[in-house]
Protein backbone atom coordinates (compact mmCIF):
# COMPACT_ATOMS: atom_id res chain seq x y z
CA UNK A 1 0.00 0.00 0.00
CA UNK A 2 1.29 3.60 -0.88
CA UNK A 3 0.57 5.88 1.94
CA UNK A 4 0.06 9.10 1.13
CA UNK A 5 0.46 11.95 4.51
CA UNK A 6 0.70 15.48 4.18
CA UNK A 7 1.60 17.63 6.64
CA UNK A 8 0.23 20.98 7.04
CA UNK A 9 2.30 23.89 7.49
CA UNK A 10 5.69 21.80 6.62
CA UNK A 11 7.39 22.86 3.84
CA UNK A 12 9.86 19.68 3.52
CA UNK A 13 8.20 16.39 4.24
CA UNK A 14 10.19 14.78 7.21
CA UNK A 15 11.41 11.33 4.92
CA UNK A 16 12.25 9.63 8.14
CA UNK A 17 8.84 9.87 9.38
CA UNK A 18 6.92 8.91 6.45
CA UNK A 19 9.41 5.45 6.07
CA UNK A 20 8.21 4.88 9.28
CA UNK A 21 4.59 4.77 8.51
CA UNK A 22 5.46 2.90 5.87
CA UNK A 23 7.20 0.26 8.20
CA UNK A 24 4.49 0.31 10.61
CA UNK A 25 1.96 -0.32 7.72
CA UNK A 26 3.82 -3.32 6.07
CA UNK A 27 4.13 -4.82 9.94
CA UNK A 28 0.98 -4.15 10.47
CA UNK A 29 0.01 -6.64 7.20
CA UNK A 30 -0.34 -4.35 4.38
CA UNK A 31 -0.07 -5.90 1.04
CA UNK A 32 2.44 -3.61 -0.46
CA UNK A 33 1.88 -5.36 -4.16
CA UNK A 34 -1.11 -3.17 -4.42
CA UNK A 35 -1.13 0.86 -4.58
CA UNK A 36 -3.84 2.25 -2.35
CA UNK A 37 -3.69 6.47 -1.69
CA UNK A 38 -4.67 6.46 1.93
CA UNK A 39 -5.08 10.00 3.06
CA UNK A 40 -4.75 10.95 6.59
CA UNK A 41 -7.05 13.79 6.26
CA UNK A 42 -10.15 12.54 7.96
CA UNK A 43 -12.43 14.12 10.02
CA UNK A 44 -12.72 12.67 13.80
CA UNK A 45 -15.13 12.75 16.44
CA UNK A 46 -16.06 11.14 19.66
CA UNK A 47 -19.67 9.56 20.22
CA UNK A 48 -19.83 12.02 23.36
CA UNK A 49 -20.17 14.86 21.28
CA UNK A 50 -23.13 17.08 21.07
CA UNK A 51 -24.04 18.14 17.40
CA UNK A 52 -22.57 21.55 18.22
CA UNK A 53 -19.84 20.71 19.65
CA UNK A 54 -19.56 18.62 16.37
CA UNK A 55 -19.75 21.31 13.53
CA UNK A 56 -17.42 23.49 16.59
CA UNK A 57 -14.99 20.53 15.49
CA UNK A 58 -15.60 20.95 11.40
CA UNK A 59 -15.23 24.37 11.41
CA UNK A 60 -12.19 24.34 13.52
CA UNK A 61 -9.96 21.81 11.57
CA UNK A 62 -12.26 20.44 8.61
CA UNK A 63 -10.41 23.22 6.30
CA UNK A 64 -7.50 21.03 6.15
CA UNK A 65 -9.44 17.91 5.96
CA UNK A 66 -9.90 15.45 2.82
CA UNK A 67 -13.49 15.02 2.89
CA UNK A 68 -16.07 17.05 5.51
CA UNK A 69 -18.97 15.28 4.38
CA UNK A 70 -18.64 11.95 6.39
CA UNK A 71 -16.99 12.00 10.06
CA UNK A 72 -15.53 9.32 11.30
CA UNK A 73 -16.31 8.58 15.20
CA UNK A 74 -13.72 6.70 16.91
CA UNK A 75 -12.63 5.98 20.70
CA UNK A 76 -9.70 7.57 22.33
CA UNK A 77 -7.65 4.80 20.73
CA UNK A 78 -8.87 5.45 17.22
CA UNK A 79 -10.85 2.45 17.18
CA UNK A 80 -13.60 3.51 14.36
CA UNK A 81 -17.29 3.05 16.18
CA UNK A 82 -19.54 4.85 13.49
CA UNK A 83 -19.86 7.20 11.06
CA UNK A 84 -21.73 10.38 10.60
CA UNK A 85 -22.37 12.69 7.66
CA UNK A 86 -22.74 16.45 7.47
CA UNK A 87 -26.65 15.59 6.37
CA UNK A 88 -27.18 13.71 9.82
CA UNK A 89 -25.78 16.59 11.74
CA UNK A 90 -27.88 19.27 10.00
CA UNK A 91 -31.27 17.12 10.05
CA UNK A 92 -30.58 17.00 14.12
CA UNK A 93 -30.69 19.51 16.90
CA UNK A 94 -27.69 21.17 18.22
CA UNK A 95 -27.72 19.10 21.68
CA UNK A 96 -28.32 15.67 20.38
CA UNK A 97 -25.30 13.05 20.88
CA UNK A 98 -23.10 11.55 18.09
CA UNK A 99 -23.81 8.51 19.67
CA UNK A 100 -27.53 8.65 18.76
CA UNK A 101 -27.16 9.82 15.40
CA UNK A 102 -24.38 7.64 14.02
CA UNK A 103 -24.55 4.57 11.96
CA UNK A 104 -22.14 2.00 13.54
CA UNK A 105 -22.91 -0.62 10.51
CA UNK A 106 -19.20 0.95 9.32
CA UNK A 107 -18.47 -0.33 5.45
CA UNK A 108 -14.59 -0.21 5.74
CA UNK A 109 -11.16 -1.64 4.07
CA UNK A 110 -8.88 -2.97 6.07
CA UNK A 111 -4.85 -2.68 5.30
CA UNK A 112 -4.82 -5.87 4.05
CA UNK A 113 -7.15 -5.21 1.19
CA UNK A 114 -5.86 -4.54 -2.30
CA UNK A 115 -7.44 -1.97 -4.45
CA UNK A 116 -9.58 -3.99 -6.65
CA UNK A 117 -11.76 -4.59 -3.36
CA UNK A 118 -11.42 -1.11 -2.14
CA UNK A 119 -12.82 0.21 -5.67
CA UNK A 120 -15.68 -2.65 -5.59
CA UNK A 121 -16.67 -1.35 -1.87
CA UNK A 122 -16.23 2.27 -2.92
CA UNK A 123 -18.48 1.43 -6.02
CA UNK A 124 -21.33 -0.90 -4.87
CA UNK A 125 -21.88 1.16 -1.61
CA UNK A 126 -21.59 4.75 -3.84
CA UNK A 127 -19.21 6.00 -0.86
CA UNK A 128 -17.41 9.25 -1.26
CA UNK A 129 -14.79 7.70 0.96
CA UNK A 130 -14.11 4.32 2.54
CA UNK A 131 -12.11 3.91 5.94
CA UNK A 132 -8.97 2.35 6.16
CA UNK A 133 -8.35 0.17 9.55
CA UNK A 134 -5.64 -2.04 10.86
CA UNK A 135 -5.84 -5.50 12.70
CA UNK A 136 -7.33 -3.97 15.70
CA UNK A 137 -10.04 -1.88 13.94
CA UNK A 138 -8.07 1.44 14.19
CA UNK A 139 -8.81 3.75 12.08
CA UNK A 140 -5.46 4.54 9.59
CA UNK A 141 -6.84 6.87 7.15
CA UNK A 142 -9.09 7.00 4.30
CA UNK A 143 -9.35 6.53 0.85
CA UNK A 144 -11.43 8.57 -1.13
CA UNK A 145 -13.52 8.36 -4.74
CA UNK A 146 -11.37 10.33 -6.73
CA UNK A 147 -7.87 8.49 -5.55
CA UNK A 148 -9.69 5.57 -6.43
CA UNK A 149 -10.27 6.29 -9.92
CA UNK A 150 -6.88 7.73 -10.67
CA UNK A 151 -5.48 4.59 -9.43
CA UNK A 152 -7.94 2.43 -11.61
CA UNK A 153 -7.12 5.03 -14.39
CA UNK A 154 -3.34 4.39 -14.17
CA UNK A 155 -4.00 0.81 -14.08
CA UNK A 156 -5.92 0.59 -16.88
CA UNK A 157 -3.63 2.48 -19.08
CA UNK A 158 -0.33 0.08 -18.09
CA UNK A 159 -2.64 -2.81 -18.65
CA UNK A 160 -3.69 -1.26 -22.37
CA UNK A 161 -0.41 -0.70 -23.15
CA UNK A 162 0.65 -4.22 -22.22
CA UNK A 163 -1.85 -5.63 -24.14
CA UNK A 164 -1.01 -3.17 -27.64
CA UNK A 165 2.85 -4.14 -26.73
CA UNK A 166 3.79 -0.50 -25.97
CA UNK A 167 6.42 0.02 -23.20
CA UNK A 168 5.91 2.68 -21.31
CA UNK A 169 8.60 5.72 -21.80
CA UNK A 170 9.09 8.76 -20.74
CA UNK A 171 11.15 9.76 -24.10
CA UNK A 172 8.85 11.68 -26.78
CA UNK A 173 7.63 9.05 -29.06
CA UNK A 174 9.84 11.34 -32.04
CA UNK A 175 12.57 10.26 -30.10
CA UNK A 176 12.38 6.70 -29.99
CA UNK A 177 14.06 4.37 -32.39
């Protein structure tokens, strides 16, 4: 799996950091023959919330953020426990609890998957974004609909030009011979 972390407000990308996640995701099973953009730039909340203190949250960091239309709520240990979108929250009054409101039937990918699944799930459930979690149902990141498809899009186009017996090249076809 290709991990893919930005950090906000860095200008150089700490390498050492980013080989570590790497690390930690192979030892943590991922299947690194497959290449998978998960994002870190999810949206978190806890189930204690209020839907106030909610959109408080979104407007604070959601700027930054991948997706704001689904929030992911996990435990103080990241464990993913539900989801909830930006619809739920404006359909329900300011001091209702996350914990009523969220669905905790969570569609997700797990590190292990590779990212033929990923774009079935993503497809067949018409998700925006699908979590990513690890062995112990942390969430890791997510992917989202639009990684997905330039994956699939790259894919396609090595597997065309397999088939039509082009290698690819970064030369200028005028400069080939």
């Amino acid at each position: 799996i290709w991990l893919n972390f930005s950090f906000s407000g860095v200008t150089q990308k700490p390498i050492f950091f980013m080989s570590y996640l790497i690390v930690t995701a192979i030892q943590m099973g991922a299947n690194i023959d497959y290449a998978i953009v998960i994002s870190s730039h999810y949206l978190d909340l806890k189930k204690y919330m209020s839907v106030r203190e909610a959109f408080a949250r979104i407007r604070k960091i959601g700027e930054d953020k991948e997706t704001i239309y689904v929030c992911y709520v996990t435990s103080a240990k990241r464990k993913l426990e539900g989801v909830v979108t930006v619809k739920d929250l404006l359909l329900s009054d300011d001091d209702v609890i996350l914990e009523d409101i969220m669905d905790t039937n969570v569609i997700y990918a797990s590190t292990t998957d590779d990212q033929e699944e990923v774009s079935d799930m993503i497809s067949n459930y018409d998700l925006i974004a699908i979590p990513v979690v690890d062995k112990e149902g942390c969430l890791v990141g997510i992917v989202t609909v639009d990684d997905i498809i330039d994956v699939m899009e790259q894919e396609a186009t090595e597997d065309i030009e397999k088939m039509a017996g082009i290698t690819p090249s970064d030369k200028p076809y005028s400069r080939t011979s």
